[in-house]
PDB file of N, CA and C in Angstrom:
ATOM      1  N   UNK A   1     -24.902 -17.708  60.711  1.00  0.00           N
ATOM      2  CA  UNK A   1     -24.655 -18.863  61.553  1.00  0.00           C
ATOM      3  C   UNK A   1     -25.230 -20.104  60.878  1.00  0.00           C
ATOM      4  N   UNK A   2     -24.269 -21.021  61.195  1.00  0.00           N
ATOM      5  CA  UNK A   2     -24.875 -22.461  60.493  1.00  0.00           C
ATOM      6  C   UNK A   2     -26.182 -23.036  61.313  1.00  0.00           C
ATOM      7  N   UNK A   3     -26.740 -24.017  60.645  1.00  0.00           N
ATOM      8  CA  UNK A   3     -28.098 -24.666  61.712  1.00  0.00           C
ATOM      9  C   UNK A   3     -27.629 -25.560  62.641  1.00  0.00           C
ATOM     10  N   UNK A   4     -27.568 -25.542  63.745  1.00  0.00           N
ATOM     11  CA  UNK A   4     -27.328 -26.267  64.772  1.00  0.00           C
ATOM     12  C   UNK A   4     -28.530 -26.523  65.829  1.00  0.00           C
ATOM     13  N   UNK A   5     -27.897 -27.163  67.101  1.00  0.00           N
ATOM     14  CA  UNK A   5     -29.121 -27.385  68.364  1.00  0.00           C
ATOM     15  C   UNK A   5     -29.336 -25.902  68.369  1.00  0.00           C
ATOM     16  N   UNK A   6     -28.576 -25.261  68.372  1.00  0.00           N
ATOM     17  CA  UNK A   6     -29.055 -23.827  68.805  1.00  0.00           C
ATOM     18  C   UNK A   6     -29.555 -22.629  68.269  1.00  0.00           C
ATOM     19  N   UNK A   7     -29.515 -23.183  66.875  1.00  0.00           N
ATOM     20  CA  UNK A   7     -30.179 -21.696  65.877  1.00  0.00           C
ATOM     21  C   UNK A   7     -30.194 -22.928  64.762  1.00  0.00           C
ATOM     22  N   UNK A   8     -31.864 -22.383  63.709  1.00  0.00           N
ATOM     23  CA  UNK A   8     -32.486 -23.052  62.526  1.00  0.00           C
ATOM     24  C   UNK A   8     -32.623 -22.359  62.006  1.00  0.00           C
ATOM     25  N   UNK A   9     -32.599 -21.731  60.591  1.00  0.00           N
ATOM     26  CA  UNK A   9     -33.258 -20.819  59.497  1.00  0.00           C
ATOM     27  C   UNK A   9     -33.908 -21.281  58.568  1.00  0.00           C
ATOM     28  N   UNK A  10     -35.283 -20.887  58.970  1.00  0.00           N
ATOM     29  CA  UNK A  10     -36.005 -21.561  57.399  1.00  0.00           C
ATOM     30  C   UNK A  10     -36.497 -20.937  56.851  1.00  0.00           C
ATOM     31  N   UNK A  11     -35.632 -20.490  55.484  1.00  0.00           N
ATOM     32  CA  UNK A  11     -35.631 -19.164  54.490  1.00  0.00           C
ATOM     33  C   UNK A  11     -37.173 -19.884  53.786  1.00  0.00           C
ATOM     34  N   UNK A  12     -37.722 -20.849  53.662  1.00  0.00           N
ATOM     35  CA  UNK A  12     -38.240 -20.980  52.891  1.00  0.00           C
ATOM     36  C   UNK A  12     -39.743 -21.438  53.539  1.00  0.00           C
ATOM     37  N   UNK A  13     -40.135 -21.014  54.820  1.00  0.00           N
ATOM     38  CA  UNK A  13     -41.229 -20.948  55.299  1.00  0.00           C
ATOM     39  C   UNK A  13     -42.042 -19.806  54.844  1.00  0.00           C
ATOM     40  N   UNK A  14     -43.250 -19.844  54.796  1.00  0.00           N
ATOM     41  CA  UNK A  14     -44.222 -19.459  54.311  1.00  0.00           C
ATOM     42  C   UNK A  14     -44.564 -17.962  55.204  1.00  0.00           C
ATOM     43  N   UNK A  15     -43.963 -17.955  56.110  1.00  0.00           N
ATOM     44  CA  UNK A  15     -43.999 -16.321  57.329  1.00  0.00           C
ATOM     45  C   UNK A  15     -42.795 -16.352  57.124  1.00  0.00           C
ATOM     46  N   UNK A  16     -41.380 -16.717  57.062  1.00  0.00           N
ATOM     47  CA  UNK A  16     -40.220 -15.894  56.557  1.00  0.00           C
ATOM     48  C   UNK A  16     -40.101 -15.055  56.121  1.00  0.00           C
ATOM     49  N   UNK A  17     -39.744 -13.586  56.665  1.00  0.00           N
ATOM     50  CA  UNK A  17     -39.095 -13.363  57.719  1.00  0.00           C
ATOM     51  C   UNK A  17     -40.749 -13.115  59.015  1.00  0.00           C
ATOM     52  N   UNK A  18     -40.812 -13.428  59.815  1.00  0.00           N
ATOM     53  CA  UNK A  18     -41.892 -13.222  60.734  1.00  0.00           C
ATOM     54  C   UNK A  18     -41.990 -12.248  61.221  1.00  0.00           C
ATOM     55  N   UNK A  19     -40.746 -11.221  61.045  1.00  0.00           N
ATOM     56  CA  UNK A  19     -40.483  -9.779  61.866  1.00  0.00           C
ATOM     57  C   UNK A  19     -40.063  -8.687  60.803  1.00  0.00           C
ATOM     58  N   UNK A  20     -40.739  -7.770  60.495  1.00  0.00           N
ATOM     59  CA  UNK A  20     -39.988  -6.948  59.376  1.00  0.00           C
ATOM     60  C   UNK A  20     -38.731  -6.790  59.757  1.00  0.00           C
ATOM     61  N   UNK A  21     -37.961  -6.349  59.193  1.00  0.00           N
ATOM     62  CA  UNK A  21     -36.556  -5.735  59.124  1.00  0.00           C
ATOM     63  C   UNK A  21     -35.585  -6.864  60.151  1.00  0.00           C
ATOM     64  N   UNK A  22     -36.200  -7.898  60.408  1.00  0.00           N
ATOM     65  CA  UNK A  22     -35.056  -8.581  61.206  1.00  0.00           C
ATOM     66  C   UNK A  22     -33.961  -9.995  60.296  1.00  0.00           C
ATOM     67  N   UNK A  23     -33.118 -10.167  60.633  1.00  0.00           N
ATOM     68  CA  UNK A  23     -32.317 -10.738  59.645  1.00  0.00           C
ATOM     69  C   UNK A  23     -31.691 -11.713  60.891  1.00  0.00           C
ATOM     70  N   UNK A  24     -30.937 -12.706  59.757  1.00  0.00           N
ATOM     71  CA  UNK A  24     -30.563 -13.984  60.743  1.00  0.00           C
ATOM     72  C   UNK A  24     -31.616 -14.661  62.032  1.00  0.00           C
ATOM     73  N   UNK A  25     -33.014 -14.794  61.132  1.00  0.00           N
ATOM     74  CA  UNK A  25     -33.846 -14.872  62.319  1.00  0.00           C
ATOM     75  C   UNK A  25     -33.927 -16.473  62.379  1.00  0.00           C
ATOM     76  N   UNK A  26     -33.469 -16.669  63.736  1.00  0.00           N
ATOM     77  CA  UNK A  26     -33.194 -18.278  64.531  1.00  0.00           C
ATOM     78  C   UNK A  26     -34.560 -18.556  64.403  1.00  0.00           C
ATOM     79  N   UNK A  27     -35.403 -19.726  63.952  1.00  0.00           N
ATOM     80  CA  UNK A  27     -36.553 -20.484  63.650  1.00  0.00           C
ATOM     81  C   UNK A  27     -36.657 -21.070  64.777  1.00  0.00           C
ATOM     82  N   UNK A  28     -35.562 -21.215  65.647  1.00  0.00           N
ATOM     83  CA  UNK A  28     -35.931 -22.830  66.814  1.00  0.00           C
ATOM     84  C   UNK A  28     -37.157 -22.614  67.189  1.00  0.00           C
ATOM     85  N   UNK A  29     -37.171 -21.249  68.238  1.00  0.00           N
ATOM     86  CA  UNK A  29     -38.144 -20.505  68.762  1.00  0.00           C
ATOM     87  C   UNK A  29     -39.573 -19.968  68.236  1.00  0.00           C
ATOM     88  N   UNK A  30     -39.802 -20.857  67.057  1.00  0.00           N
ATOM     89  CA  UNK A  30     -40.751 -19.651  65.954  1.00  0.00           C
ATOM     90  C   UNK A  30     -41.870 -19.677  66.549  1.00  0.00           C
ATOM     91  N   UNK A  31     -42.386 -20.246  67.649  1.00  0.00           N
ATOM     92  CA  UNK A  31     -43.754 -19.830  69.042  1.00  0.00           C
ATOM     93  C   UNK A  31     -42.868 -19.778  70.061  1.00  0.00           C
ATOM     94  N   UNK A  32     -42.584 -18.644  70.904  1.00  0.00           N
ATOM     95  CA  UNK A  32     -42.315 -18.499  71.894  1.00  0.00           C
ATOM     96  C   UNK A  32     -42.087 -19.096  73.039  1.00  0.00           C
ATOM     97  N   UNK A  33     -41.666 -19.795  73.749  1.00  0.00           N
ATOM     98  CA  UNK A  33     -41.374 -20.437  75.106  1.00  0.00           C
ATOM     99  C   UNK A  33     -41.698 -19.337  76.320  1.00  0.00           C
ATOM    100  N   UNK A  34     -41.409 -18.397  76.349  1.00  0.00           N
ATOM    101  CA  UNK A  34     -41.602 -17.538  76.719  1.00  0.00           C
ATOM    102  C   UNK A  34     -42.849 -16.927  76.752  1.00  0.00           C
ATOM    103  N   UNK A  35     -43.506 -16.881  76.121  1.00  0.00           N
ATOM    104  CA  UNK A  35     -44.897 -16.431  75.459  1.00  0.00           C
ATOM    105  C   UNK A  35     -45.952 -16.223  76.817  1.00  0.00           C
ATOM    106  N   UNK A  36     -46.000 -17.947  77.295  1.00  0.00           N
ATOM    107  CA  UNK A  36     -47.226 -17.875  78.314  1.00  0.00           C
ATOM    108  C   UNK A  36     -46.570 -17.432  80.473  1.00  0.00           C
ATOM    109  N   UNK A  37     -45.405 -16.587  79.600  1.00  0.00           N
ATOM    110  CA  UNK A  37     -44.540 -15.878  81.009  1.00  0.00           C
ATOM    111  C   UNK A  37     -45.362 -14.727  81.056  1.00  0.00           C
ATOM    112  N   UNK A  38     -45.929 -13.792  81.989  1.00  0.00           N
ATOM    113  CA  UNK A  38     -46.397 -12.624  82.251  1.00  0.00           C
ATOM    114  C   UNK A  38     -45.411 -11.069  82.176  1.00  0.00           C
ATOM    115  N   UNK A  39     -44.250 -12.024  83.360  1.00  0.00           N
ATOM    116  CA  UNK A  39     -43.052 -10.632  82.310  1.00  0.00           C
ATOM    117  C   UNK A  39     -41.753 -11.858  81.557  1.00  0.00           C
ATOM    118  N   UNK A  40     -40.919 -11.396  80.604  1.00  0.00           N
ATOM    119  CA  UNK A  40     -40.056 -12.055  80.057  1.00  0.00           C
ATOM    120  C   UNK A  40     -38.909 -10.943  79.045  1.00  0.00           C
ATOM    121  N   UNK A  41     -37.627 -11.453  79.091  1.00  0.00           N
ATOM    122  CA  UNK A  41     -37.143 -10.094  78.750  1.00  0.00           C
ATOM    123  C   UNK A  41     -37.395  -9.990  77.421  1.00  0.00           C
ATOM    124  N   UNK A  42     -38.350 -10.241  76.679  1.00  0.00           N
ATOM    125  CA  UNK A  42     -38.487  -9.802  75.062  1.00  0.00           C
ATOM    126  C   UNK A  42     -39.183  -8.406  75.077  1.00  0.00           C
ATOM    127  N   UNK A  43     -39.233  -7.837  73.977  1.00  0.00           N
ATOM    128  CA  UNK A  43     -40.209  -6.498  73.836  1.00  0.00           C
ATOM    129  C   UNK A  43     -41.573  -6.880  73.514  1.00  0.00           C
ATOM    130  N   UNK A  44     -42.458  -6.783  74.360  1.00  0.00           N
ATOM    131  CA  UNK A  44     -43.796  -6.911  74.333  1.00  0.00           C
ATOM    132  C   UNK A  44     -44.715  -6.272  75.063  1.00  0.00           C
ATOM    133  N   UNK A  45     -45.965  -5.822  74.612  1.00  0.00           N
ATOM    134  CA  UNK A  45     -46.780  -5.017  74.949  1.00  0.00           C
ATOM    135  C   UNK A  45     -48.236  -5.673  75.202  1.00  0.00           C
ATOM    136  N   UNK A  46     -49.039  -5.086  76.174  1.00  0.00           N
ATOM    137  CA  UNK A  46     -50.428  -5.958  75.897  1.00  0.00           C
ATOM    138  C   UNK A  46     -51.389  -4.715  76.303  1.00  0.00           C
ATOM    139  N   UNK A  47     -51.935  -5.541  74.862  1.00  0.00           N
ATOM    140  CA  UNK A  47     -53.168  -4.685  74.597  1.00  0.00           C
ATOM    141  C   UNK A  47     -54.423  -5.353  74.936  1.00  0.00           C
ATOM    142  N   UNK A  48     -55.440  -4.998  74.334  1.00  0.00           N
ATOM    143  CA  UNK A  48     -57.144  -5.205  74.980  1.00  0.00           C
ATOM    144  C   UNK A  48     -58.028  -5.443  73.575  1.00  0.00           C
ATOM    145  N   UNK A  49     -58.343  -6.587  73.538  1.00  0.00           N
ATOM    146  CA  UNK A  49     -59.087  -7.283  72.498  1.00  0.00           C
ATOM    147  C   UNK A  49     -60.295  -7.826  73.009  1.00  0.00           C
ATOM    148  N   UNK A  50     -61.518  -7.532  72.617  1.00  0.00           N
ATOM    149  CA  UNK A  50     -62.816  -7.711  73.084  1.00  0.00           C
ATOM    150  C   UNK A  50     -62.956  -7.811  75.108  1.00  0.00           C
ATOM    151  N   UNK A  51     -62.153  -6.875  75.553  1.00  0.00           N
ATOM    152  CA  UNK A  51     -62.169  -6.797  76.921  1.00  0.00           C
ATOM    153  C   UNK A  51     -61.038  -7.478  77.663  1.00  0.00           C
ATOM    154  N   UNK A  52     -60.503  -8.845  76.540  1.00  0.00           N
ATOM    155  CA  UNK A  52     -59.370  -9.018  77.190  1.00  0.00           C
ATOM    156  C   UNK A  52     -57.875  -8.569  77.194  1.00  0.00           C
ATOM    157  N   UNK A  53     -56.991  -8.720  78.174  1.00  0.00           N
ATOM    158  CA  UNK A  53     -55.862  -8.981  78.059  1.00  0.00           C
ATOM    159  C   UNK A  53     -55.236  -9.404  77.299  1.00  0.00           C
ATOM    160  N   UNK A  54     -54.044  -9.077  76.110  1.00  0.00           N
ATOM    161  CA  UNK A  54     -53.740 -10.314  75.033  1.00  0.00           C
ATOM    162  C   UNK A  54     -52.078  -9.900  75.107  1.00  0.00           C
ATOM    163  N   UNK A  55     -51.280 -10.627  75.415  1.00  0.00           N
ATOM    164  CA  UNK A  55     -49.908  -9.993  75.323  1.00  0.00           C
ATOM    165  C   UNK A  55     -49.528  -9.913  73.614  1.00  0.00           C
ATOM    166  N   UNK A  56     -49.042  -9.106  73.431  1.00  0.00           N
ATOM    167  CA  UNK A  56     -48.896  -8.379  71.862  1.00  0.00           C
ATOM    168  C   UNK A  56     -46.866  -8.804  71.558  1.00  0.00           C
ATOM    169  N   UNK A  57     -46.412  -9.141  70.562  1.00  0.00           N
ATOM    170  CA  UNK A  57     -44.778  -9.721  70.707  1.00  0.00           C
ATOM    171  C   UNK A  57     -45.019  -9.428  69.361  1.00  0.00           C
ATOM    172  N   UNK A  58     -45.585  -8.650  68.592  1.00  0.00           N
ATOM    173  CA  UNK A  58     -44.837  -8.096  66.915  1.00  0.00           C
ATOM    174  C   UNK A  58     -43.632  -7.493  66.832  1.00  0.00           C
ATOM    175  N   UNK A  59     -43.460  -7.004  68.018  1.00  0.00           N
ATOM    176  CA  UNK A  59     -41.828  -5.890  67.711  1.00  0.00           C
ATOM    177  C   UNK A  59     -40.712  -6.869  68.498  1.00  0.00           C
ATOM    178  N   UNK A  60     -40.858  -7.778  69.265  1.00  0.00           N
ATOM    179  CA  UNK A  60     -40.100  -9.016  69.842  1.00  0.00           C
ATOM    180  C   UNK A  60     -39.490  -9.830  69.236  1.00  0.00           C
ATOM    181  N   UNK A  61     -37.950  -9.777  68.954  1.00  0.00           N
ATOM    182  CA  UNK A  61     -37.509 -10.513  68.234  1.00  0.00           C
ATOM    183  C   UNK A  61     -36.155 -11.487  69.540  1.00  0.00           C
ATOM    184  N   UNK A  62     -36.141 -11.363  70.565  1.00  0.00           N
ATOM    185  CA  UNK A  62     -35.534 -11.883  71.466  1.00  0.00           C
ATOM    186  C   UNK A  62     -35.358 -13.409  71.489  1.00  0.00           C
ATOM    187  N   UNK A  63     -36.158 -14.151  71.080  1.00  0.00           N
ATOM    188  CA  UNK A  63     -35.876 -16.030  70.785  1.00  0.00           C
ATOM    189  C   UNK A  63     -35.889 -15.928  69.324  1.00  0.00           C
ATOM    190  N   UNK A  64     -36.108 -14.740  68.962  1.00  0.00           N
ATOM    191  CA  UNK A  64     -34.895 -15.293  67.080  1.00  0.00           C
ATOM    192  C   UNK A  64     -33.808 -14.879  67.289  1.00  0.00           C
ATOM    193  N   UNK A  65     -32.793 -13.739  67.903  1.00  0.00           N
ATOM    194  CA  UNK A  65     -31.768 -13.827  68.008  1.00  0.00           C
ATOM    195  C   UNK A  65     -30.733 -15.365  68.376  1.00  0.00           C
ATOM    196  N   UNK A  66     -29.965 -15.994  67.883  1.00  0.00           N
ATOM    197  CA  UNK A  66     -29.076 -16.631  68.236  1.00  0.00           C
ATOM    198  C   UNK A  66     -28.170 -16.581  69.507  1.00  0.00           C
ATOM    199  N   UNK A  67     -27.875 -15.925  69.998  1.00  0.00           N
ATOM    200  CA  UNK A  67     -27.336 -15.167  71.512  1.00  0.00           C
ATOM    201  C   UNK A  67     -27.984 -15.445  72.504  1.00  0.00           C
ATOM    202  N   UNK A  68     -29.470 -15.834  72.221  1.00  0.00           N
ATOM    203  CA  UNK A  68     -30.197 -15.562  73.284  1.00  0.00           C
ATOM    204  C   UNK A  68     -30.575 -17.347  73.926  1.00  0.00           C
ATOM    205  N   UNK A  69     -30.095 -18.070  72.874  1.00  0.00           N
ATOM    206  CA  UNK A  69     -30.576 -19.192  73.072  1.00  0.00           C
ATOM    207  C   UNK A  69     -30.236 -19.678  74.746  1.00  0.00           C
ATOM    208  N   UNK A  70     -28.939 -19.382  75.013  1.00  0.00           N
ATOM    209  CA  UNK A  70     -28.377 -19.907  76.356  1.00  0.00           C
ATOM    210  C   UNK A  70     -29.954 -19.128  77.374  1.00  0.00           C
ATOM    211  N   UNK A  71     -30.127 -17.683  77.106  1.00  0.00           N
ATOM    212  CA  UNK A  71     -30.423 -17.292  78.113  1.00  0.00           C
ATOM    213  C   UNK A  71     -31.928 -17.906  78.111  1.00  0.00           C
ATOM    214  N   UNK A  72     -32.542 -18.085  77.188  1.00  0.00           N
ATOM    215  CA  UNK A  72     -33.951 -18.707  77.488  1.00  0.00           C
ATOM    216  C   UNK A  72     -33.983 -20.158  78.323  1.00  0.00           C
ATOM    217  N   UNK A  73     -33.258 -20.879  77.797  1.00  0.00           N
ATOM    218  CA  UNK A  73     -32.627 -22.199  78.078  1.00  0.00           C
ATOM    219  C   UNK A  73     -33.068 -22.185  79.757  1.00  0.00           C
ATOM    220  N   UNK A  74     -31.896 -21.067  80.206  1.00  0.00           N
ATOM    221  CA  UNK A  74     -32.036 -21.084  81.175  1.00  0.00           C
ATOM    222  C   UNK A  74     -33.112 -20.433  82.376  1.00  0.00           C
ATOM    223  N   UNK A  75     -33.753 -19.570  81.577  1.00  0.00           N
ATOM    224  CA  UNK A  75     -35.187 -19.192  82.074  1.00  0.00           C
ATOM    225  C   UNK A  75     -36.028 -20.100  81.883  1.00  0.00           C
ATOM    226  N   UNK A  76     -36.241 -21.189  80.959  1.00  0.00           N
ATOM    227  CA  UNK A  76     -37.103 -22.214  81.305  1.00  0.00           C
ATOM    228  C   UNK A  76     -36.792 -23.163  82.376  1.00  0.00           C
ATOM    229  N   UNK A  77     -35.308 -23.654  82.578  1.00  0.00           N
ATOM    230  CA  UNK A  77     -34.575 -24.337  83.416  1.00  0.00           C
ATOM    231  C   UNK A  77     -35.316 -23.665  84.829  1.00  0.00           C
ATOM    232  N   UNK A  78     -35.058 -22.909  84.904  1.00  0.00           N
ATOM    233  CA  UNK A  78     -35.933 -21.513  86.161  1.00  0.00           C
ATOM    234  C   UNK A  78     -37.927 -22.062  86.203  1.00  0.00           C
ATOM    235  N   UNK A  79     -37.841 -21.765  85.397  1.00  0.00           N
ATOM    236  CA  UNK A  79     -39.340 -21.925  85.870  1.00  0.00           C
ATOM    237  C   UNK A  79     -39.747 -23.325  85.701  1.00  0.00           C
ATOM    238  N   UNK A  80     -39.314 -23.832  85.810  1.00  0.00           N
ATOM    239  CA  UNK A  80     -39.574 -25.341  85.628  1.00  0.00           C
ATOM    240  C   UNK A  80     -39.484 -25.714  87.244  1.00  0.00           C
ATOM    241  N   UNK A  81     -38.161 -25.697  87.463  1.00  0.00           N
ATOM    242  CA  UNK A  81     -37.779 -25.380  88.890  1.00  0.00           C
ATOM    243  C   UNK A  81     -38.666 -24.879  90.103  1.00  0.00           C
ATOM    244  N   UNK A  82     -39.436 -23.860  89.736  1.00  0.00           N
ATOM    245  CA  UNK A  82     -40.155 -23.513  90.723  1.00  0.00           C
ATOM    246  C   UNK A  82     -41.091 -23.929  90.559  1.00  0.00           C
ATOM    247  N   UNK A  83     -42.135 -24.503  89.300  1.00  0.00           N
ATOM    248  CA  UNK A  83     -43.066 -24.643  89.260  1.00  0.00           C
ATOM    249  C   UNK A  83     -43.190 -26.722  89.927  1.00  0.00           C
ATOM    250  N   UNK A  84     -42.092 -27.276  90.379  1.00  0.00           N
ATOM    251  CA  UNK A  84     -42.073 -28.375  90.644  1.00  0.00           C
ATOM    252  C   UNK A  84     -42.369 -28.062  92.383  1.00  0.00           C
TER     253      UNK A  84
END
């Protein structure tokens, strides 16, 4: 896919690729939007680091997919919403 509003690739960042084995990975997203959500549909796990809670997103590749852009879009659109 070309770079547009909706997907960036930057082959030449310094964590490129950020996910082993993942390919065509969309940059827009390269910190999560999603991240400080408690559940969110990416694959993520949380583990326990000096007693705390830490949500874990190494195997999460859901805001680098390109496809997904609409749907985050609109999960922030969502919580924005309620949080007003």
């Amino acid at each position: 896919m070309e770079n547009s509003y909706k997907y960036f690739e930057n082959r030449n960042c310094e964590y490129y690729p950020c996910h082993s084995g993942a390919q065509n990975i969309n940059c827009l997203f390269c910190y999560c939007p999603l991240y400080s959500m408690e559940k969110c549909p990416g694959n993520y796990k949380y583990i326990e680091v000096n007693g705390k809670k830490i949500k874990e997103c190494t195997d999460c590749t859901f805001p680098h997919k390109s496809e997904n852009y609409d749907k985050i879009i609109c999960i922030l659109k969502e919580k924005n919403k309620n949080e007003i």
